[in-house]
C-alpha atoms as a PDB file:
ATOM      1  CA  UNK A   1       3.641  -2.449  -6.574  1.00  0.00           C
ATOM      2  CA  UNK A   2       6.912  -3.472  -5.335  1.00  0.00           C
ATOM      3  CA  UNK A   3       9.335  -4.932  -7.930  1.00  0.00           C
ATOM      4  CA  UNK A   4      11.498  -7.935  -7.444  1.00  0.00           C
ATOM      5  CA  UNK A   5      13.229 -10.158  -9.821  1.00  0.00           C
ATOM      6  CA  UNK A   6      15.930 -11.400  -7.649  1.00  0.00           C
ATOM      7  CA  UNK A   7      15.249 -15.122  -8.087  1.00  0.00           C
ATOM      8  CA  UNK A   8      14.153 -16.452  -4.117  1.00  0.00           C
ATOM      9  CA  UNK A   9      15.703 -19.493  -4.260  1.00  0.00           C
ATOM     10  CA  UNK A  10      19.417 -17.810  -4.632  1.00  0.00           C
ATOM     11  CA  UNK A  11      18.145 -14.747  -2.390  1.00  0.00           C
ATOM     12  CA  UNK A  12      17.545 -17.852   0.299  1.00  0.00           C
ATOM     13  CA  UNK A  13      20.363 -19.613   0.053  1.00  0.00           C
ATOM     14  CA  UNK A  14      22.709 -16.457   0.170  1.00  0.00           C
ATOM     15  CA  UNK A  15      20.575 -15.141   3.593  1.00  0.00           C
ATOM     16  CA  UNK A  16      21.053 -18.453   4.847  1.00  0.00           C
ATOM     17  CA  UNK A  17      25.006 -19.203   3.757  1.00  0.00           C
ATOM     18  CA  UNK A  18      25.478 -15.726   5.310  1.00  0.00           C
ATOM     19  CA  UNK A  19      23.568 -16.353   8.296  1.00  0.00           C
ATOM     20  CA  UNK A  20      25.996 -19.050   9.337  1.00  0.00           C
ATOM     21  CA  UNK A  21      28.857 -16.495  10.184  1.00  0.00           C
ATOM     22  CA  UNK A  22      26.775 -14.263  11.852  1.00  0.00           C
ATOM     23  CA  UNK A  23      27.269 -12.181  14.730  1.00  0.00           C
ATOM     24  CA  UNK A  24      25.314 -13.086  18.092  1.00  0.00           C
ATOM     25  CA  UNK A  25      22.184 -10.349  17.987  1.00  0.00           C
ATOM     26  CA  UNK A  26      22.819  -7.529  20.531  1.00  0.00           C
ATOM     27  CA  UNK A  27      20.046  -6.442  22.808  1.00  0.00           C
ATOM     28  CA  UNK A  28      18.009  -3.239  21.755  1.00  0.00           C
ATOM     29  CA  UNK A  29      14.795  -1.256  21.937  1.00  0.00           C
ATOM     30  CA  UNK A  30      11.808  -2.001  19.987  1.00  0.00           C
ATOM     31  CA  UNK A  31      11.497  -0.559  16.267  1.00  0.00           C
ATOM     32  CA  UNK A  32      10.792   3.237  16.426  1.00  0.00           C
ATOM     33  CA  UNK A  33       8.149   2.152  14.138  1.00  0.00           C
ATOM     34  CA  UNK A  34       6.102   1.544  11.077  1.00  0.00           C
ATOM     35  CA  UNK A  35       7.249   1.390   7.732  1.00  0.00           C
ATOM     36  CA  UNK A  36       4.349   0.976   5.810  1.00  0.00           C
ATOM     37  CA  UNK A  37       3.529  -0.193   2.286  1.00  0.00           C
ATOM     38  CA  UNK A  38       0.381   1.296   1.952  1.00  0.00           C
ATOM     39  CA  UNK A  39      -0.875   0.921  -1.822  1.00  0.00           C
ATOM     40  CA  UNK A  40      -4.525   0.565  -0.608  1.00  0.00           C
ATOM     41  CA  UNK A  41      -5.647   2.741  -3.272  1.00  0.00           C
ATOM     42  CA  UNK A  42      -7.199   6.626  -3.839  1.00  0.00           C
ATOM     43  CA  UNK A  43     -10.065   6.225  -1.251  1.00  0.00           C
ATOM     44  CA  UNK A  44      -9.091   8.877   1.439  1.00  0.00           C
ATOM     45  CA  UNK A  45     -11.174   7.047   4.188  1.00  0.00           C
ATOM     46  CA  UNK A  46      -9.673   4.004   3.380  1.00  0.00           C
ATOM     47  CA  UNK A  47      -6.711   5.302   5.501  1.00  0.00           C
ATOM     48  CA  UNK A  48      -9.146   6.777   8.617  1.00  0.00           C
ATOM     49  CA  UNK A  49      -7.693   5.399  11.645  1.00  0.00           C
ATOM     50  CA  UNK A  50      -4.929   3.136  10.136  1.00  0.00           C
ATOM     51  CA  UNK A  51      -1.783   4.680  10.367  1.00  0.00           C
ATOM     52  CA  UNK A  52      -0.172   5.013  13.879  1.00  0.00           C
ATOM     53  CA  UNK A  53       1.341   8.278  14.516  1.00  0.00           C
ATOM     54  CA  UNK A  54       4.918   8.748  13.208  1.00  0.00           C
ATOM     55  CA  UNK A  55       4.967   5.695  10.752  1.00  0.00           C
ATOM     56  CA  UNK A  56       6.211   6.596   7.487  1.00  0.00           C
ATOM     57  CA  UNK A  57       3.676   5.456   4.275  1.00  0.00           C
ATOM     58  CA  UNK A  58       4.298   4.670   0.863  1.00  0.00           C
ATOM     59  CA  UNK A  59       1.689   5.085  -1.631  1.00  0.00           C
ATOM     60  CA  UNK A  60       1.771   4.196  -5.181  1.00  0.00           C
ATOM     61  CA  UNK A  61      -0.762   5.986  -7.342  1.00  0.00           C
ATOM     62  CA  UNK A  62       0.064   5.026 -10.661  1.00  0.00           C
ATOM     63  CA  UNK A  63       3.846   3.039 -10.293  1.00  0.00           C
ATOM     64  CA  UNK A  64       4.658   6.532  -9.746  1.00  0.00           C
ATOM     65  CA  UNK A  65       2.519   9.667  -9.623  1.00  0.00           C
ATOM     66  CA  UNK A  66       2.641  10.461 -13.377  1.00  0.00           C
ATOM     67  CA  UNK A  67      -0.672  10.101 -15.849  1.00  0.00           C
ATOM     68  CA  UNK A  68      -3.281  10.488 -13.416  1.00  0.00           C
ATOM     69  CA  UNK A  69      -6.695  11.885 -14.213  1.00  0.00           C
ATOM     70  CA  UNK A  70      -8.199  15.254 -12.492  1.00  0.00           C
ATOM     71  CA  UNK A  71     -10.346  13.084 -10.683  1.00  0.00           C
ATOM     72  CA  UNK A  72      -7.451  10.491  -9.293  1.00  0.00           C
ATOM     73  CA  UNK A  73      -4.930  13.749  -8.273  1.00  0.00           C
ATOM     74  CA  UNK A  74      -7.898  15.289  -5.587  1.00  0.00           C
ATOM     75  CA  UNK A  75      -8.149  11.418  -4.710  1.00  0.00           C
ATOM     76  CA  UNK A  76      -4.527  11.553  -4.137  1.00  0.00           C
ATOM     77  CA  UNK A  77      -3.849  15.061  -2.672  1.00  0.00           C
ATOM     78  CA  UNK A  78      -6.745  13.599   0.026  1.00  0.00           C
ATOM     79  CA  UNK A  79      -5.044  10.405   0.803  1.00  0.00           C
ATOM     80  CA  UNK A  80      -1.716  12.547   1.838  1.00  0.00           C
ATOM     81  CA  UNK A  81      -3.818  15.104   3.374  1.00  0.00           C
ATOM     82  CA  UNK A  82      -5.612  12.350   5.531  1.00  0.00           C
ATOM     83  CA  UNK A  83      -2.082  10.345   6.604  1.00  0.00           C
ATOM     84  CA  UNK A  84      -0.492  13.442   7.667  1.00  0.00           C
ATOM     85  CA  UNK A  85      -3.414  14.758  10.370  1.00  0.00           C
ATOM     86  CA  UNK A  86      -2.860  11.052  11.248  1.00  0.00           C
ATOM     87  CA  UNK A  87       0.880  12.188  12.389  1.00  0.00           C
ATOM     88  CA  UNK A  88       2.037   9.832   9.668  1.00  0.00           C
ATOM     89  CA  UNK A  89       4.962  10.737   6.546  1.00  0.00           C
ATOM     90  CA  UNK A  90       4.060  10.221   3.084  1.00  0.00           C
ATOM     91  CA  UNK A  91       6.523   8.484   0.819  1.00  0.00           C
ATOM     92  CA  UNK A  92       6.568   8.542  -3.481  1.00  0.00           C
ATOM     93  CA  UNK A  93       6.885   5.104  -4.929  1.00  0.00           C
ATOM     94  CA  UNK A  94       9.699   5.627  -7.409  1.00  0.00           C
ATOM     95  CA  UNK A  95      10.690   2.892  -9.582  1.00  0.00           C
ATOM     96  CA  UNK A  96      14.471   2.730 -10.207  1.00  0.00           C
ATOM     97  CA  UNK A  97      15.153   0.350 -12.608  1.00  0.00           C
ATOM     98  CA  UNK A  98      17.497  -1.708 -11.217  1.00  0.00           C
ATOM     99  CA  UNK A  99      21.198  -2.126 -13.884  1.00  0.00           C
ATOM    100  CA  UNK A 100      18.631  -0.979 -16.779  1.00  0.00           C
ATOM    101  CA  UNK A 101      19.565  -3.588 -18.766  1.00  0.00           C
ATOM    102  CA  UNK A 102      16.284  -3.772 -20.467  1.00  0.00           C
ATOM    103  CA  UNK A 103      14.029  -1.265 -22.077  1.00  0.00           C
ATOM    104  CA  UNK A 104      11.781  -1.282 -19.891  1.00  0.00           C
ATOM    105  CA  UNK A 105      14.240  -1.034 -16.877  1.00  0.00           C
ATOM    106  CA  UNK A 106      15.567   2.295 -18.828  1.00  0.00           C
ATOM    107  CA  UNK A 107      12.600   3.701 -19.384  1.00  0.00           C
ATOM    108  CA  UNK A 108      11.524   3.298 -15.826  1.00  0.00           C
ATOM    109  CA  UNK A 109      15.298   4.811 -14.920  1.00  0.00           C
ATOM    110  CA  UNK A 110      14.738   7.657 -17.167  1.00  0.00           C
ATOM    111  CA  UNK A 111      11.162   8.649 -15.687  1.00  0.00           C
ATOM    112  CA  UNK A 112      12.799   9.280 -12.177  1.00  0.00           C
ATOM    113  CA  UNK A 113      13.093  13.269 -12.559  1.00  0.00           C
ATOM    114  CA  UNK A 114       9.451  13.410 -14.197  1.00  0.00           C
ATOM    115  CA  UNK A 115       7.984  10.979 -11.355  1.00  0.00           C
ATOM    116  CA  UNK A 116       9.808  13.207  -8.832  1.00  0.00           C
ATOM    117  CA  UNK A 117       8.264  16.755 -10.755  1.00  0.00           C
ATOM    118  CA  UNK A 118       5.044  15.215 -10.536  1.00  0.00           C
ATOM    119  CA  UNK A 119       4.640  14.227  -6.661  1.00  0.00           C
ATOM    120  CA  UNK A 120       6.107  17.918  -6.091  1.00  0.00           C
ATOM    121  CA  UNK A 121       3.951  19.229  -8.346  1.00  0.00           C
ATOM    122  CA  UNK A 122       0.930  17.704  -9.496  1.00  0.00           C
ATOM    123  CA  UNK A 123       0.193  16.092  -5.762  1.00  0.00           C
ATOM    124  CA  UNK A 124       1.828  18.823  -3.571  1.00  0.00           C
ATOM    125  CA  UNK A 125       4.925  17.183  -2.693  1.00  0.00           C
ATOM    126  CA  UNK A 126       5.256  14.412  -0.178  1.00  0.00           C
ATOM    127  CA  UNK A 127       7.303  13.819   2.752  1.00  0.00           C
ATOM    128  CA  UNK A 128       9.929  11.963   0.548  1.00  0.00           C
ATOM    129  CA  UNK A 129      10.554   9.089  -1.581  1.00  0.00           C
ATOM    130  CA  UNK A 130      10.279   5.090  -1.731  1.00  0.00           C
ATOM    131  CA  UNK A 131      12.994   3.942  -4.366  1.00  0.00           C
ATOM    132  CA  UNK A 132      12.549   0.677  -5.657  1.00  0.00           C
ATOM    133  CA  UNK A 133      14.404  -1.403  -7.814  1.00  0.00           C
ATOM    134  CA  UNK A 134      17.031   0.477  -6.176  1.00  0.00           C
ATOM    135  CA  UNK A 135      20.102  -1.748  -6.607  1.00  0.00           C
ATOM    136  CA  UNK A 136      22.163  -2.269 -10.043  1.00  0.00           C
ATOM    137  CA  UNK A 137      21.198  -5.719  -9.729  1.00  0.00           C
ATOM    138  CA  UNK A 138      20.533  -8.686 -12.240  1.00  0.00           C
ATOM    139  CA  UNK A 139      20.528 -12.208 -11.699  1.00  0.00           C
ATOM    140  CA  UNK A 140      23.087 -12.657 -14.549  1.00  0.00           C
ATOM    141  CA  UNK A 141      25.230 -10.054 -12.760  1.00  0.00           C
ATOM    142  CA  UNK A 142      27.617 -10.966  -9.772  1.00  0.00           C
ATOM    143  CA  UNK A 143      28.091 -10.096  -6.268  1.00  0.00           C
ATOM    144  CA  UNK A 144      30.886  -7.749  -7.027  1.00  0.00           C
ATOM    145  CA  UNK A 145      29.265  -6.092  -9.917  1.00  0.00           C
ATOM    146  CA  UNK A 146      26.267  -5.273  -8.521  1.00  0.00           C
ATOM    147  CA  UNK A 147      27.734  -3.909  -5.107  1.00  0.00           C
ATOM    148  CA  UNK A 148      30.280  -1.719  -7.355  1.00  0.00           C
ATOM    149  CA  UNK A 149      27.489  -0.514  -9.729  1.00  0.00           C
ATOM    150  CA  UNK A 150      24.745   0.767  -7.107  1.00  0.00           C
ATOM    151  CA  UNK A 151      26.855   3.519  -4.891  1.00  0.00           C
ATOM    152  CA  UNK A 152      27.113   5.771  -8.587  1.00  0.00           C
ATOM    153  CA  UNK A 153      23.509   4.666  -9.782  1.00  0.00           C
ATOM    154  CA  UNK A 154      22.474   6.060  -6.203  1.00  0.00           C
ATOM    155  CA  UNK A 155      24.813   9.152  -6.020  1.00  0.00           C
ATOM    156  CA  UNK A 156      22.981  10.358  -9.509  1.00  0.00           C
ATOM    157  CA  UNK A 157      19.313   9.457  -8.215  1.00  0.00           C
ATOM    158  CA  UNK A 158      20.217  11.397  -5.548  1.00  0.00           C
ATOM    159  CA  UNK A 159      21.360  14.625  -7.796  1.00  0.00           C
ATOM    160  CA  UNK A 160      18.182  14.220  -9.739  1.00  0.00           C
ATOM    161  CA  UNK A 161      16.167  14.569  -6.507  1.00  0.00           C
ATOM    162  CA  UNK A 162      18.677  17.665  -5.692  1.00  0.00           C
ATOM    163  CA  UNK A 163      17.918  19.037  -9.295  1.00  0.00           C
ATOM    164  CA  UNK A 164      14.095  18.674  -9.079  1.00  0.00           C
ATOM    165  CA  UNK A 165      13.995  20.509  -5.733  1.00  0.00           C
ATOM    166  CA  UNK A 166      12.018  17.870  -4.164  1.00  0.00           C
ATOM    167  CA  UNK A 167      13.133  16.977  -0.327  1.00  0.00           C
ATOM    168  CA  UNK A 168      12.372  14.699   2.132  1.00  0.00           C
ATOM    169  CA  UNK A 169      13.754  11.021   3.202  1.00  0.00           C
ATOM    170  CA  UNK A 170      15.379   8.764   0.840  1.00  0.00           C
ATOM    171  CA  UNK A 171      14.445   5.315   1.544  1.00  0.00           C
ATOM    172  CA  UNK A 172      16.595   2.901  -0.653  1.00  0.00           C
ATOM    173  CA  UNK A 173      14.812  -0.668  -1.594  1.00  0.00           C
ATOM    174  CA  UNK A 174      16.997  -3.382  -3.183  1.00  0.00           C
ATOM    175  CA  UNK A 175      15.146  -6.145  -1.343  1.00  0.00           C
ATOM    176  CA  UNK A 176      18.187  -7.456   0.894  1.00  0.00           C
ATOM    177  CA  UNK A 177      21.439  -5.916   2.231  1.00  0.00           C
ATOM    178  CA  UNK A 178      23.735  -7.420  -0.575  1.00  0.00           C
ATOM    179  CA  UNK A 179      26.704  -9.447  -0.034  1.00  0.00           C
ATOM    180  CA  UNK A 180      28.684  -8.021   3.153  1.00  0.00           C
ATOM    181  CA  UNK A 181      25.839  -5.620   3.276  1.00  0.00           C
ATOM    182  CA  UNK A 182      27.401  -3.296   0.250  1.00  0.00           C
ATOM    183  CA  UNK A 183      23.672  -1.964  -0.706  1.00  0.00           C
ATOM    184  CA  UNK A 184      24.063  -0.677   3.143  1.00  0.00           C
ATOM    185  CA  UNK A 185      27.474   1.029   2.739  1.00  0.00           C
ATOM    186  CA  UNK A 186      26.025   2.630  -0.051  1.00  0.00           C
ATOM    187  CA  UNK A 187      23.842   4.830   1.656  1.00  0.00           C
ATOM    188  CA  UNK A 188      24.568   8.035   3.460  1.00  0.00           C
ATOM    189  CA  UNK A 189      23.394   8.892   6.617  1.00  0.00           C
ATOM    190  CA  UNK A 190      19.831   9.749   7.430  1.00  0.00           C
ATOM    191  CA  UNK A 191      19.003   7.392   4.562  1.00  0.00           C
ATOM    192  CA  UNK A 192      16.678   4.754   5.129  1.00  0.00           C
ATOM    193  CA  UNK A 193      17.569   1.265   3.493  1.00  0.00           C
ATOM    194  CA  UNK A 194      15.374  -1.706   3.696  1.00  0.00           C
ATOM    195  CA  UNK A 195      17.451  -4.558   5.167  1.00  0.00           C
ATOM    196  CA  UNK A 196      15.475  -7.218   3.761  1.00  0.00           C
ATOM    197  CA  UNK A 197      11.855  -7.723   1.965  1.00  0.00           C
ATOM    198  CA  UNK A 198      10.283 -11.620   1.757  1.00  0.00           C
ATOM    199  CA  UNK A 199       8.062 -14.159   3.355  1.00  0.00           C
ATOM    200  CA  UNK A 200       8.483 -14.887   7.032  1.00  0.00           C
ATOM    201  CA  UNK A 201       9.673 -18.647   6.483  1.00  0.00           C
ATOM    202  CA  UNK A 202      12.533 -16.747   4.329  1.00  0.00           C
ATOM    203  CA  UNK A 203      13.470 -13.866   6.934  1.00  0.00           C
ATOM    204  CA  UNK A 204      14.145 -16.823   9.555  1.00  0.00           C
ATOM    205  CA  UNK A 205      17.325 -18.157   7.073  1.00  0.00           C
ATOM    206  CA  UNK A 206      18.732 -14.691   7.790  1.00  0.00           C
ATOM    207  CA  UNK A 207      17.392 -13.500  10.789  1.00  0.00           C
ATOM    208  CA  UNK A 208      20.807 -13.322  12.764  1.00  0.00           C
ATOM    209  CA  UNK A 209      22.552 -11.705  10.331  1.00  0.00           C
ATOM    210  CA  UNK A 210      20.271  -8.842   9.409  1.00  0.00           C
ATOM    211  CA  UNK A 211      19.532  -8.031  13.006  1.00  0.00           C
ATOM    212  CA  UNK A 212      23.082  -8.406  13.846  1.00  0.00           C
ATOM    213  CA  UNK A 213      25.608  -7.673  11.528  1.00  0.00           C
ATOM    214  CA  UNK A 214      23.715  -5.544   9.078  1.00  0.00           C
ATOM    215  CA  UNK A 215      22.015  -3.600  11.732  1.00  0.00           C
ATOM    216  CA  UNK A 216      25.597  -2.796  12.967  1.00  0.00           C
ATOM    217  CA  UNK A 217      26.911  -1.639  10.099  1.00  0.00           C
ATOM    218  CA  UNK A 218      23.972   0.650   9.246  1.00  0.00           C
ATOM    219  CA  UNK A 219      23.444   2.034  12.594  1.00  0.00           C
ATOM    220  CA  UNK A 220      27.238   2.813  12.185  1.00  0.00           C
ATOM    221  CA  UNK A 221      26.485   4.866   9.263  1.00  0.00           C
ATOM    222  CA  UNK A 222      23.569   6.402  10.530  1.00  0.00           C
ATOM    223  CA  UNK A 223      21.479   4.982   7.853  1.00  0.00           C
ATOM    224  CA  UNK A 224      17.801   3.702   8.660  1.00  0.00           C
ATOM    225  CA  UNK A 225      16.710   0.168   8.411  1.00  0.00           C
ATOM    226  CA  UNK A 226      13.427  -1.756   7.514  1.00  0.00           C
ATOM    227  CA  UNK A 227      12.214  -4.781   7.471  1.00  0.00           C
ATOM    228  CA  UNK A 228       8.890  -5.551   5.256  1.00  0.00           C
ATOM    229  CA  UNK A 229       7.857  -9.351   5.923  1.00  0.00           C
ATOM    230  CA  UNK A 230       5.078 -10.720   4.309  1.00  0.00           C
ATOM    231  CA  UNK A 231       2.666 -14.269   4.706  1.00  0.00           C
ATOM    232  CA  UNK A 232       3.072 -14.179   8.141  1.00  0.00           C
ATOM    233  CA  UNK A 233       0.407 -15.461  11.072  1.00  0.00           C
ATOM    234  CA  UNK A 234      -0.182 -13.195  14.013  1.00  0.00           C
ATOM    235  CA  UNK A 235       2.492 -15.517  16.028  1.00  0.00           C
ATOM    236  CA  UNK A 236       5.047 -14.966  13.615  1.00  0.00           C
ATOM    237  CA  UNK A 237       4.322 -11.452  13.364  1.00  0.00           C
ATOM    238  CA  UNK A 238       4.558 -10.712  17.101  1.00  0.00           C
ATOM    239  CA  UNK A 239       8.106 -12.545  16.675  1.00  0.00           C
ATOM    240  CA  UNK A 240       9.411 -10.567  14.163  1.00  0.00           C
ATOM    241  CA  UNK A 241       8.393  -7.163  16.083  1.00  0.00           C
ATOM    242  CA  UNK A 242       9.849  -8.993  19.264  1.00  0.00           C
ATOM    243  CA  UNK A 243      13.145 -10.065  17.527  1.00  0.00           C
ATOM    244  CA  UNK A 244      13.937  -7.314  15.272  1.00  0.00           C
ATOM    245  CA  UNK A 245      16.875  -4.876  15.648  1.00  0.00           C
ATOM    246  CA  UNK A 246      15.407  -3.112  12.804  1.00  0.00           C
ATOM    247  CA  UNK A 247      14.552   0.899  12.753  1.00  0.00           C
ATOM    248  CA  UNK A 248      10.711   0.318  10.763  1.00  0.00           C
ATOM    249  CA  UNK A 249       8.942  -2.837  10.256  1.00  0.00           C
ATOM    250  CA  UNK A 250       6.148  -3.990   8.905  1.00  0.00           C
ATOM    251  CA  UNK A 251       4.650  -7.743   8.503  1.00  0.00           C
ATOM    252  CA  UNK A 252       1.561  -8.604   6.818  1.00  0.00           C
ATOM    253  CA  UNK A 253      -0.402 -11.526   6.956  1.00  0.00           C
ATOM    254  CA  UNK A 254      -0.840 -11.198   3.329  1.00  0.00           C
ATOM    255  CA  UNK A 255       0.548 -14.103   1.040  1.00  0.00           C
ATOM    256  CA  UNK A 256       2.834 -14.515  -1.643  1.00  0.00           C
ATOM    257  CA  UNK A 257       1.429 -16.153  -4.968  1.00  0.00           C
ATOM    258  CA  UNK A 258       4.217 -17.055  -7.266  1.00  0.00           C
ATOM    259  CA  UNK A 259       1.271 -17.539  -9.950  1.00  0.00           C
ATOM    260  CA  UNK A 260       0.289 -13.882  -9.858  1.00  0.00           C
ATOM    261  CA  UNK A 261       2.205 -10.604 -11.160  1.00  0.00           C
ATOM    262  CA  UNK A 262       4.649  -9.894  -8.673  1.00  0.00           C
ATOM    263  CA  UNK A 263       3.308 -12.352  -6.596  1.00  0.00           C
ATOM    264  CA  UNK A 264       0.037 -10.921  -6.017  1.00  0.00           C
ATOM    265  CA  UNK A 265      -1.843  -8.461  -3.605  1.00  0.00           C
ATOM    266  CA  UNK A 266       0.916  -8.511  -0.867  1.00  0.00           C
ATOM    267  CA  UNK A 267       0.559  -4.744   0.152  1.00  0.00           C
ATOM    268  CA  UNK A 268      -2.967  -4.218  -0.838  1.00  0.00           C
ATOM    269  CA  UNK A 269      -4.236  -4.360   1.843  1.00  0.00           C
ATOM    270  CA  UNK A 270      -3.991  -3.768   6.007  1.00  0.00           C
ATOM    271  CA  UNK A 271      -2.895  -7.275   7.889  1.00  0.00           C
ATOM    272  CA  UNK A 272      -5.766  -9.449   9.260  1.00  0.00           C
ATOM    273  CA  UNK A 273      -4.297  -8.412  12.371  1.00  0.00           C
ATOM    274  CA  UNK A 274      -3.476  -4.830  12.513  1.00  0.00           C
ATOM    275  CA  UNK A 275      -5.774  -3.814  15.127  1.00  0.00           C
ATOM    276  CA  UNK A 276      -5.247  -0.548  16.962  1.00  0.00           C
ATOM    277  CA  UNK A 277      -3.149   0.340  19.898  1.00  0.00           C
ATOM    278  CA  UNK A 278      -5.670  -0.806  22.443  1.00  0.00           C
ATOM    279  CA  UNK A 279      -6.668  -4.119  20.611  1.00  0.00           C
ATOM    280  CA  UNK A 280      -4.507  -7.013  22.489  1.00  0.00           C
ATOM    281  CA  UNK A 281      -2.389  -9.082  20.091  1.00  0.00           C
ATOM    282  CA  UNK A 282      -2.583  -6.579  17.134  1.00  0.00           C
ATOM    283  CA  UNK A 283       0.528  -5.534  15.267  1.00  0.00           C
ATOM    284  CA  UNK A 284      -0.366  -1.809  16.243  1.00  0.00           C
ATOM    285  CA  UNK A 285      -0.678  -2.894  19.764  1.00  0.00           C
ATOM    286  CA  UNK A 286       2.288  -5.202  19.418  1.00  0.00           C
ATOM    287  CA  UNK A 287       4.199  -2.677  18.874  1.00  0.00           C
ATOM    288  CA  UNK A 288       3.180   0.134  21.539  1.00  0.00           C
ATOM    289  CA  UNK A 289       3.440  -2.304  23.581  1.00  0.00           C
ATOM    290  CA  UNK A 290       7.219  -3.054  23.183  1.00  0.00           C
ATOM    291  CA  UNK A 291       7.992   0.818  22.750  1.00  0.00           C
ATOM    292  CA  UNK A 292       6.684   1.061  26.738  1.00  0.00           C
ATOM    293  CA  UNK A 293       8.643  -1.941  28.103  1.00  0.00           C
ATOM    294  CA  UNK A 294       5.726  -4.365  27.865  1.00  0.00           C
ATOM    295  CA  UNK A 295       5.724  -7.640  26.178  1.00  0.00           C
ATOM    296  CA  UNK A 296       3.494  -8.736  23.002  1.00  0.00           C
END
């Protein structure tokens, strides 16, 4: 699952203070295209026809890939084996730990090597890695500490990767951009950062800022953006693929339940609208569509 303990309330109200300063949105192409959170679990077929050529795909076999069974690693190994001959690039879900002020959050920052050994080597390797939690960030913390705290907790997550000989993309997940976009500046080109990750109603208080401003700066770093939008209606989803000067998106129509652990099922499961290329309206369709000129 996807981590996030940034309370929403003061995520909102910074998107939407931020938002008020914002650059006018330049005019660009559609997304290059999917960034998917794929945790639809160890069922190879599951993934038969779902993932569009090129889109990159996290899975998350165990909040990592240590501790699985025999059984569950073949399960795995056919999952990757069965998005790749669909053209798509697997991702490791790689839990970070955010400013590891907790046990928990240590233990979790400590694991990253062993999670990293066993993708490589008990799965096969993968195409490279999701990292979540990934900015030194607490709600007791402020701006300035946690924008001057992630650059060194991501410079040594990136010598553990170099010291466990496992390649690939880096994509960086801290939920938002941080203040002035410093959880942008703190990745190095090629990276992949996601710009921001919430509910639809919440991406509209920052809308013109992340596809202006913080697209800016990270295409001027040649860093990779995404966008992962959530409880969304087919409308709103053909908006945000319309709108968005992000590199990868993804919105699902799946909803966020502040009742449930980490807000329940959000990335279980495939949008009620995903569709296929040739299915009018879809997100997959969407999407071609706007990649050729068209209109969605």
């Amino acid at each position: 699952m996807i981590l996030r303990r940034l309370p929403k309330q003061s995520l909102t109200t910074t998107l939407a203070a931020l938002a008020l300063g914002a650059a006018a949105v330049p005019a660009v192409a559609a997304p290059t295209g999917f960034g998917l959170i794929a945790y639809w679990g160890e069922t190879a077929s599951t993934y038969g026809g779902q993932i569009p050529s090129g889109s990159y795909v996290v899975i998350n076999p165990n909040s990592g890939a240590q501790g699985l069974s025999a059984t569950q690693v073949t399960n795995w190994k056919a999952v990757i084996a069965n998005i790749r001959a669909q053209g798509g690039k697997v991702l490791g879900y790689v839990p970070t730990g955010y400013d590891r002020n907790t046990a928990d959050e240590q233990t979790r920052y400590n694991a990253i090597p062993a999670e990293l050994s066993a993708y490589k080597n008990t799965l096969g390797g993968v195409d490279g890695f999701f990292f979540d939690e990934a900015a030194h960030d607490d709600a007791s913390l402020s701006d300035t500490q946690k924008c001057n705290g992630t650059p060194a907790k991501w410079a040594s997550v990136r010598s553990m990767v170099s010291g466990s000989g496992a390649g690939g993309v880096k994509v960086w997940n801290a939920g938002w951009p941080g203040a002035s976009g410093c959880f942008v500046s703190a990745a190095q080109s090629g990276e992949h950062v996601v710009m921001y990750e919430a509910a639809y109603s919440d991406y509209l208080n920052g809308a013109t800022w992340l596809n202006g401003d913080v697209q800016n700066l990270a295409s001027s770093l040649g860093v990779k953006t995404w966008l992962l939008v959530h409880s969304a209606t087919q409308a709103q989803m053909q908006a945000v693929l319309k709108g968005t000067t992000a590199n990868y998106v993804y919105v699902t129509s799946m909803t966020y339940n502040p009742s449930l652990p980490w807000g329940g099922p959000i990335w279980n499961y495939t949008p009620t609208y995903w569709g296929s290329g040739t299915s009018s309206g879809t997100e997959r369709w969407c999407l071609k569509s706007l990649k050729s000129g068209g209109t969605c």
